[in-house]
Protein backbone atom coordinates (compact mmCIF):
# COMPACT_ATOMS: atom_id res chain seq x y z
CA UNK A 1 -71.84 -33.14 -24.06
CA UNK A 2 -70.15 -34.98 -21.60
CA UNK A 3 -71.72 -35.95 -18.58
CA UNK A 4 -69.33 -36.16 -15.29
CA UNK A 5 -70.49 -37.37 -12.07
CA UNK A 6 -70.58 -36.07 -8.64
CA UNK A 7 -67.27 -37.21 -7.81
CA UNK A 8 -65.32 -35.69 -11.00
CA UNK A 9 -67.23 -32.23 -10.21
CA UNK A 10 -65.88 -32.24 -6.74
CA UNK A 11 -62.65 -33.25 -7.98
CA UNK A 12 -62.61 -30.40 -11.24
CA UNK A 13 -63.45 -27.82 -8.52
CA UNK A 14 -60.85 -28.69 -5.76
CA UNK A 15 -58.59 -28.63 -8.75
CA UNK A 16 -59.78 -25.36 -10.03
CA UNK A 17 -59.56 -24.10 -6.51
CA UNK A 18 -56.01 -24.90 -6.05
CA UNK A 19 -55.12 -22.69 -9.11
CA UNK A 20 -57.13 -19.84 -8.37
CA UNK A 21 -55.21 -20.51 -4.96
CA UNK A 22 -52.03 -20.35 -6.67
CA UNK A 23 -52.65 -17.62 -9.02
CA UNK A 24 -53.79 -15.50 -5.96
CA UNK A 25 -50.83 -16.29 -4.23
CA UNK A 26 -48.18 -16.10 -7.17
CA UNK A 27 -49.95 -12.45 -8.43
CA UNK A 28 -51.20 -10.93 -4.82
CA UNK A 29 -49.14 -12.11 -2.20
CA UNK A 30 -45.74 -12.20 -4.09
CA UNK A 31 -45.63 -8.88 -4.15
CA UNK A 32 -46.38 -8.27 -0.32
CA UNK A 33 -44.19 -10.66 0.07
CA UNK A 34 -40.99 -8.92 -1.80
CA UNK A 35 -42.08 -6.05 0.33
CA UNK A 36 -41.45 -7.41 3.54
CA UNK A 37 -38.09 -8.62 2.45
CA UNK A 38 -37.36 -5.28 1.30
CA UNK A 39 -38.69 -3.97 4.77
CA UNK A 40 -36.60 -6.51 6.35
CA UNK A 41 -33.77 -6.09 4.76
CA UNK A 42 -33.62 -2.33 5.42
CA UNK A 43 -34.49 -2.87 9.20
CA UNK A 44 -31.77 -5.39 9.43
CA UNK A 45 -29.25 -2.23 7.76
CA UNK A 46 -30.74 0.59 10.08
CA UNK A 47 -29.85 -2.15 12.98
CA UNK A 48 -26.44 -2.20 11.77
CA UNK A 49 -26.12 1.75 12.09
CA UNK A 50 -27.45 2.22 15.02
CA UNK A 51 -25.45 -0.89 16.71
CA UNK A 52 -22.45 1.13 15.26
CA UNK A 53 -23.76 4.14 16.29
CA UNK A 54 -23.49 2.83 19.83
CA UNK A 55 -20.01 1.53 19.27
CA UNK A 56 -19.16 4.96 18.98
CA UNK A 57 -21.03 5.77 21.94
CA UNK A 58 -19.61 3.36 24.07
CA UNK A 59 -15.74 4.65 22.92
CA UNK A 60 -16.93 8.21 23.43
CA UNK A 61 -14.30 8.48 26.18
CA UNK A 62 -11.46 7.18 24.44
CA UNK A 63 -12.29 9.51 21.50
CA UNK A 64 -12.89 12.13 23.27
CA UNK A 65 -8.95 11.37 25.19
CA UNK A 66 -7.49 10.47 21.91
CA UNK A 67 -9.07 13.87 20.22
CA UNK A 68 -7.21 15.75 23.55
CA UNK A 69 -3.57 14.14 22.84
CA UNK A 70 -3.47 14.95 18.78
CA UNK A 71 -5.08 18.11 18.93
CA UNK A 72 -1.32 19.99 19.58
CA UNK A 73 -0.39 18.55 16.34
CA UNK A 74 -3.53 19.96 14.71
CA UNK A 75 -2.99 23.31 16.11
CA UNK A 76 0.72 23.08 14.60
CA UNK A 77 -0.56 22.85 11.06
CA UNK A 78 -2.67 26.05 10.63
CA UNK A 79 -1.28 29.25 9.23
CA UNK A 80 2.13 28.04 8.92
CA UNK A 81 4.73 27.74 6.17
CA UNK A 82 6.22 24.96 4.60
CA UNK A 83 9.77 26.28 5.38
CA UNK A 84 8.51 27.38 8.63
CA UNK A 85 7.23 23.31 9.01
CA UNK A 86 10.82 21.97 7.78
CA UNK A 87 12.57 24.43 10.28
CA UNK A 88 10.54 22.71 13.02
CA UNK A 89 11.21 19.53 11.52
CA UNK A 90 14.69 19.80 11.36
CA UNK A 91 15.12 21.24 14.48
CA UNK A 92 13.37 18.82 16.42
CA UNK A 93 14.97 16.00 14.76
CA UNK A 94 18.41 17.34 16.05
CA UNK A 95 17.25 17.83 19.09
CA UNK A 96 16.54 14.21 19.36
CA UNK A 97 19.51 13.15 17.80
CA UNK A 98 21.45 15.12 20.58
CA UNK A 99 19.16 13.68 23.52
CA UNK A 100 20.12 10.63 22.12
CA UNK A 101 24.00 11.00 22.20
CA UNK A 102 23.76 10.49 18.11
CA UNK A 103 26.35 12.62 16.17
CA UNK A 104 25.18 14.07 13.42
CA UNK A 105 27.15 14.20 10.36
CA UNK A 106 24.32 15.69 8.08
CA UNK A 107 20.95 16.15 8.39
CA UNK A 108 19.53 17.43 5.10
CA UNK A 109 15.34 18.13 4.17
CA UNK A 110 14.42 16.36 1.11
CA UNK A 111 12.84 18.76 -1.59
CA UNK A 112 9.55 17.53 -2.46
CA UNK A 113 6.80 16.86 -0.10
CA UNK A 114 4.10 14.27 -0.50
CA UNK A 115 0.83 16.25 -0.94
CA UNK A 116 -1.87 13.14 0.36
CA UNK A 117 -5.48 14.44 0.89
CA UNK A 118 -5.38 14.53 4.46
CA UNK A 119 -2.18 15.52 5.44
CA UNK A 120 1.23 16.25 4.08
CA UNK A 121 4.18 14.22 4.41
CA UNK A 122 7.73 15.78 4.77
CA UNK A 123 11.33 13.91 4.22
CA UNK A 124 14.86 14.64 5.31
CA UNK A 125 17.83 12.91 4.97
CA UNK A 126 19.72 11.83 8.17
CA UNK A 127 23.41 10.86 8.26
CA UNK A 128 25.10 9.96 11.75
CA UNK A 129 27.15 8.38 13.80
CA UNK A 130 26.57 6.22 17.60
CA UNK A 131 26.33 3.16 19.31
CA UNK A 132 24.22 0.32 19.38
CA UNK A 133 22.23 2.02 22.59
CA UNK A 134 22.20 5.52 21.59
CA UNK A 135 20.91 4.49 18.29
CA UNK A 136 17.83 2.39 20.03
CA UNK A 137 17.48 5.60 22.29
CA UNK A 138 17.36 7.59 18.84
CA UNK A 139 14.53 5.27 17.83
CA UNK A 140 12.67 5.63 20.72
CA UNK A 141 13.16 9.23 21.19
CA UNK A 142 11.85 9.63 17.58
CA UNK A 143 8.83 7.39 18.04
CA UNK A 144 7.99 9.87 21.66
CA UNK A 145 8.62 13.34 19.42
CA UNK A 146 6.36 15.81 20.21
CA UNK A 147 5.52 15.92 16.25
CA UNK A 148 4.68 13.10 14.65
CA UNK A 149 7.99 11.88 13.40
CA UNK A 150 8.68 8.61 11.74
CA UNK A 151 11.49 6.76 10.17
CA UNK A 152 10.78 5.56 6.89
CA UNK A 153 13.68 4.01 5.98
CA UNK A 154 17.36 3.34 7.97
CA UNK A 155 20.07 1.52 7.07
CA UNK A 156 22.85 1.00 10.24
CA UNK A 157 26.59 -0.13 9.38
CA UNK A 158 29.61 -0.81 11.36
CA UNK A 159 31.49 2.27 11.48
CA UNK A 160 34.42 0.97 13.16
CA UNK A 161 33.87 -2.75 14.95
CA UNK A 162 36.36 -2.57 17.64
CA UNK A 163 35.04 0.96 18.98
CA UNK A 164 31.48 -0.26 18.61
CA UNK A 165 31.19 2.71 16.25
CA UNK A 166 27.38 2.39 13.87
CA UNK A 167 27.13 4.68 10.61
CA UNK A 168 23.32 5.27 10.69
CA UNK A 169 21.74 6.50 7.20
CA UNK A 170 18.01 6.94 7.29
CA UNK A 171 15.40 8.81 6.08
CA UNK A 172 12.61 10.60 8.70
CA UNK A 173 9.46 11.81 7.73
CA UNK A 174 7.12 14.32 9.48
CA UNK A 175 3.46 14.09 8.65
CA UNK A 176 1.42 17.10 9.62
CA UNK A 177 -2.58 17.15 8.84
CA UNK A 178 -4.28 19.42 7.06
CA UNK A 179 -6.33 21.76 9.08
């Protein structure tokens, strides 16, 4: 048998210690441990919602005003037609083009509609004829429509240079949300 002295025994049972230490640790607390990060980790996410949460609350106003101004074209899309929709459509957009001092040489809806899951998106042709400032006024009047009209595409070319004439081709859209 071997025979240690005082000083190896001390030393064999700090060294012993420090395992049991470490196994303790490693086995018990490592698991507590990925717990609270866990814990953490989820109160650090619940602190994101609720800081968005009062984001929201803080733009409740604006919302609430923004809401207001697009609920008429909300209220436009239930229990109507599609060809009761392009009539609208089409009649607005000449109305426009006449505010404008635009003459219209066709104005034509395109067949198909664009079936999106929130809304539905509606295209007509539009052939005319103006100036430089009644086309800008025909842009602006567009973008102020009471329905949400857009131009998707336009293409202007000099009708006639000396009169100042522009031949305006472009294509409008009306989106309209489903109720």
């Amino acid at each position: 048998m071997i025979k240690i002295n005082k000083r190896e025994k001390i030393l064999a049972y700090a060294i012993g210690g420090l395992i049991a230490i470490f196994l303790i640790e490693h086995f018990l607390f490592s698991g507590i441990r990925g717990k609270a990060k866990g814990v953490s980790q989820q109160i650090r996410i619940e602190e994101s919602r609720l800081q968005a949460g009062l984001d929201i609350q803080k733009r409740k106003d604006k919302i609430t005003a923004e809401y207001k101004e697009l609920k008429p074209y909300l209220e436009k899309a239930e229990g109507i037609s599609d060809r009761e929709i392009f009539a609208k459509f089409l009649k607005e957009s000449e109305r426009v083009a006449q505010e404008a001092g635009v003459s219209i040489v066709s104005l034509s809806p395109q067949n198909e509609t664009i079936d999106e899951p929130e809304d539905v998106k509606y295209n007509a042709d539009l052939r005319a004829e103006g100036s430089l400032t009644q086309v800008l006024s025909l842009m602006d009047k567009i973008q102020k429509s009471t329905l949400l009209i857009k131009i998707d595409k336009m293409s202007l070319s000099s009708k006639d240079e000396q009169a100042g004439t522009m031949k305006i081709e472009a294509v409008l859209s009306l989106v309209v949300p489903k109720p």
